[in-house]
C-alpha atoms as a PDB file:
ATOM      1  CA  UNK A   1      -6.480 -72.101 -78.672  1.00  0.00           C
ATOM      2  CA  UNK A   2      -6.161 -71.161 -75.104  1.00  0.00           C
ATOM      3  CA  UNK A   3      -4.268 -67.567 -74.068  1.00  0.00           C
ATOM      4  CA  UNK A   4      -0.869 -68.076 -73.853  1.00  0.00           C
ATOM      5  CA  UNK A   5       0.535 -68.433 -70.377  1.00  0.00           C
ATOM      6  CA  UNK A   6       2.897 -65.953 -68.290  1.00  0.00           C
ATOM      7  CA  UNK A   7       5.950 -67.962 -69.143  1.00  0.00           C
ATOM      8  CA  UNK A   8       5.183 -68.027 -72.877  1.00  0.00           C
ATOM      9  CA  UNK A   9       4.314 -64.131 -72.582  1.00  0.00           C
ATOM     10  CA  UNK A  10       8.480 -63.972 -71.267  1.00  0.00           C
ATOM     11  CA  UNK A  11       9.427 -65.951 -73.825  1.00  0.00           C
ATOM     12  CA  UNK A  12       8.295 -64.372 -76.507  1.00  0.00           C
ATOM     13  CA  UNK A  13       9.198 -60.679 -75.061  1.00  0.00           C
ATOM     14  CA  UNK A  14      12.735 -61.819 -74.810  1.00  0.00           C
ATOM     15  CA  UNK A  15      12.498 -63.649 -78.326  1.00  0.00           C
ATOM     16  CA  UNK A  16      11.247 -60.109 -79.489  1.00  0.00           C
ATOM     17  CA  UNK A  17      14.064 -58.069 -77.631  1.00  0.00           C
ATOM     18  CA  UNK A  18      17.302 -60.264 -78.972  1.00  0.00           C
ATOM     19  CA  UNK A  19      15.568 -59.843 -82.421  1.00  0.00           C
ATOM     20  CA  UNK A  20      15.419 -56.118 -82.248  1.00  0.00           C
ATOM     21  CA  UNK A  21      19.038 -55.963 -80.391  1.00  0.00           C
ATOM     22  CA  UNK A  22      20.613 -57.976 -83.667  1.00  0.00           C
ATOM     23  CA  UNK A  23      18.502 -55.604 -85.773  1.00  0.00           C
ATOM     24  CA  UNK A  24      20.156 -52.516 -84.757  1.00  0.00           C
ATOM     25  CA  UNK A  25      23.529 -54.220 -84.695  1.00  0.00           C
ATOM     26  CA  UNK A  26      23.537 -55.558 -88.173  1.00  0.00           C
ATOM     27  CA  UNK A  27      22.115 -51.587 -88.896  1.00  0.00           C
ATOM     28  CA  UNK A  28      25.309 -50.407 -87.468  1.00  0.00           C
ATOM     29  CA  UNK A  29      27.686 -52.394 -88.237  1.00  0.00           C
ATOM     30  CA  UNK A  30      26.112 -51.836 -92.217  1.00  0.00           C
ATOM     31  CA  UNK A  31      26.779 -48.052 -91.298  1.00  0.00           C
ATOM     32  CA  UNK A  32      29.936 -48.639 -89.932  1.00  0.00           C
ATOM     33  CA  UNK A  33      31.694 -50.391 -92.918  1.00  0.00           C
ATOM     34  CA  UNK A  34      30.092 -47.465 -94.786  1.00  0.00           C
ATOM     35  CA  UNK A  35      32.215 -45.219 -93.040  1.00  0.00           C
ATOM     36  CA  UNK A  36      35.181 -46.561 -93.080  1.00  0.00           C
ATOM     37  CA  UNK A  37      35.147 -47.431 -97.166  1.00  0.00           C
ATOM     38  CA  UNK A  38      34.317 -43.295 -97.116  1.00  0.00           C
ATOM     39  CA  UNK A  39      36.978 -42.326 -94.968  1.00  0.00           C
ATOM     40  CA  UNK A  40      39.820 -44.763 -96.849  1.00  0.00           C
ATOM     41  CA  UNK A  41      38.138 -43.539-100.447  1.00  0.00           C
ATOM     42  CA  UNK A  42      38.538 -39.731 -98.865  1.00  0.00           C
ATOM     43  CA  UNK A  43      41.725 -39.862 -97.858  1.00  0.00           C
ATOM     44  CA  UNK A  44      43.249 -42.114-100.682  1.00  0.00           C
ATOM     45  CA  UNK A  45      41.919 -39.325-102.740  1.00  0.00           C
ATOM     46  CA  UNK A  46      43.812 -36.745-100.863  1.00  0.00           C
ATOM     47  CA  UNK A  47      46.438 -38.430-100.881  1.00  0.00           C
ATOM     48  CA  UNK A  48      46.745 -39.189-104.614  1.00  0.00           C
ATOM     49  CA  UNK A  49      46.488 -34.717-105.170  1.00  0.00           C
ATOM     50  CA  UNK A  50      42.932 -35.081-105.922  1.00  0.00           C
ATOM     51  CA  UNK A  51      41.141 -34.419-102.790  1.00  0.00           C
ATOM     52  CA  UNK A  52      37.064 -34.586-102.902  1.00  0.00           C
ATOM     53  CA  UNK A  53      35.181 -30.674-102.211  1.00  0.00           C
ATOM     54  CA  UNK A  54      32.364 -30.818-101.540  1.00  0.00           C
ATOM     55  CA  UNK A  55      29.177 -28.150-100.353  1.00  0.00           C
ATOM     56  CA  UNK A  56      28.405 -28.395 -96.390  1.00  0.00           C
ATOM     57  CA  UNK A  57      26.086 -26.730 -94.533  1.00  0.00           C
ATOM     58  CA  UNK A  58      26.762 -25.718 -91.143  1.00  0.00           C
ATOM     59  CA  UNK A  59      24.096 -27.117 -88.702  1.00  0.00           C
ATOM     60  CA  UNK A  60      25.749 -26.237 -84.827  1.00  0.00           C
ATOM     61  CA  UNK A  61      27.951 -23.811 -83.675  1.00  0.00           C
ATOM     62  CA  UNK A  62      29.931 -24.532 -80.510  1.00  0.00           C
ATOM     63  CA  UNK A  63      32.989 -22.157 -78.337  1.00  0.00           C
ATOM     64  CA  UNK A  64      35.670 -23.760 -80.513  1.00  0.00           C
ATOM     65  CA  UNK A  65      34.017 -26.350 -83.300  1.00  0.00           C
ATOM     66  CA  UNK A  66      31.030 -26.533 -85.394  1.00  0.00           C
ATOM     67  CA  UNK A  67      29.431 -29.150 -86.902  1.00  0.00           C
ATOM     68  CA  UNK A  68      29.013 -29.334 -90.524  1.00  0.00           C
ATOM     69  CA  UNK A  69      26.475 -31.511 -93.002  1.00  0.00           C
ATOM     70  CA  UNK A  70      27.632 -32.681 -96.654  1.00  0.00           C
ATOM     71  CA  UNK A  71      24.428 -33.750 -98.314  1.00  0.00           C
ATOM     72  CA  UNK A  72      26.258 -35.074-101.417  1.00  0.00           C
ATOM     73  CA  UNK A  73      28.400 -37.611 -98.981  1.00  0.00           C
ATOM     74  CA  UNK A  74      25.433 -38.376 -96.331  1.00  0.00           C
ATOM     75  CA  UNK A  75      27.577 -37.404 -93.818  1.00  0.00           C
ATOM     76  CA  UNK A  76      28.223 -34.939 -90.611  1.00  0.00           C
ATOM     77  CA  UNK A  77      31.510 -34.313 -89.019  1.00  0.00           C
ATOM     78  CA  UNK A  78      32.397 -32.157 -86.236  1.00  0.00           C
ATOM     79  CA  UNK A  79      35.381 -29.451 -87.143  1.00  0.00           C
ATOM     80  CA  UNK A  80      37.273 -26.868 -85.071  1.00  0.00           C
ATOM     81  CA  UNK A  81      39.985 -24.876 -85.225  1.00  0.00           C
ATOM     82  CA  UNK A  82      43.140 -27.646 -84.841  1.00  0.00           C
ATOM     83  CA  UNK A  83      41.176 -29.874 -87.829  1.00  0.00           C
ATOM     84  CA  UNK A  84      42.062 -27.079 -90.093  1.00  0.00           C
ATOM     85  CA  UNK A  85      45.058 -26.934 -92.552  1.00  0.00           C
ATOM     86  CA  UNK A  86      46.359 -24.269 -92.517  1.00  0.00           C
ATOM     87  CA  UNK A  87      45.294 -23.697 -89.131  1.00  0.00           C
ATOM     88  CA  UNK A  88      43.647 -20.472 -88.875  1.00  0.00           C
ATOM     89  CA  UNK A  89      45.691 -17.703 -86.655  1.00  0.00           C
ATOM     90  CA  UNK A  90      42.095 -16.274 -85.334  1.00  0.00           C
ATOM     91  CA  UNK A  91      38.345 -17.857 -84.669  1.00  0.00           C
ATOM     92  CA  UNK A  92      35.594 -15.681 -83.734  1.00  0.00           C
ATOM     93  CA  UNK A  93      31.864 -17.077 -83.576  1.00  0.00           C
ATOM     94  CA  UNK A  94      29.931 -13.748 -82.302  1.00  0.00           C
ATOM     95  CA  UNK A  95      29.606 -11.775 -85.509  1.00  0.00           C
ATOM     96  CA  UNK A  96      27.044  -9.262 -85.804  1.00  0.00           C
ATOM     97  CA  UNK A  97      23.115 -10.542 -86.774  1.00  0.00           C
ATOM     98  CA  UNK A  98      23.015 -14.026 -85.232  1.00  0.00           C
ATOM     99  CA  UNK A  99      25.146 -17.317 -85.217  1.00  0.00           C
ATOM    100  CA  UNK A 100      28.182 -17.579 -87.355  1.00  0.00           C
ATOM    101  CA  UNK A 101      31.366 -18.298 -87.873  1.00  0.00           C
ATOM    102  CA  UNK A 102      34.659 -16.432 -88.917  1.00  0.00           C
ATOM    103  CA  UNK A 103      38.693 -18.175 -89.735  1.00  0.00           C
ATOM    104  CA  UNK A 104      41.501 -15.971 -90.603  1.00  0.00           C
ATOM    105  CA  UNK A 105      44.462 -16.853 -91.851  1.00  0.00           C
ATOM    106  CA  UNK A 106      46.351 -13.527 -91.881  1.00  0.00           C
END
């Protein structure tokens, strides 16, 4: 066999780029539907007086929010101050000996 011609070279590229582009769209839409059953199990939970805890680690800070990791769920969600119920009367993130993050409620 010969080498394969500038056209076929294209070809092939653009063969290789729709692949990749349905690739990552099955990927998320696979995540996606994972989400959503989560969310739906979550709140039918709550909903039904048995609400899910579960351990989170915080992994930003921001002004007003922070961002928190729950390994046992394989998920991150972003949380601030008007999430919160009860919401808390008084937020303060600069606490003495680095990053973290203080609610009150009183």
């Amino acid at each position: 066999g010969g080498q394969a011609g500038e056209g076929e070279v294209e070809a092939l590229a653009k063969a290789c780029t729709h692949c990749n582009e349905r690739k990552w769209a099955a990927k998320q839409a696979g995540e996606d539907s994972v989400q959503v059953y989560l969310k739906n199990f979550l709140s039918a939970r709550t909903a039904a007086g048995d609400p899910v805890r579960a351990a989170g680690v915080v992994v930003s800070l921001g002004a007003s929010a922070f961002t928190v990791f729950v390994p046992s769920l394989d998920v991150s969600m972003q949380c601030g101050k008007k999430d919160m119920e009860p919401q808390p009367k008084w937020f303060d993130k600069r606490q003495e000996g680095g990053d973290s993050i203080v609610f009150r409620w009183d």
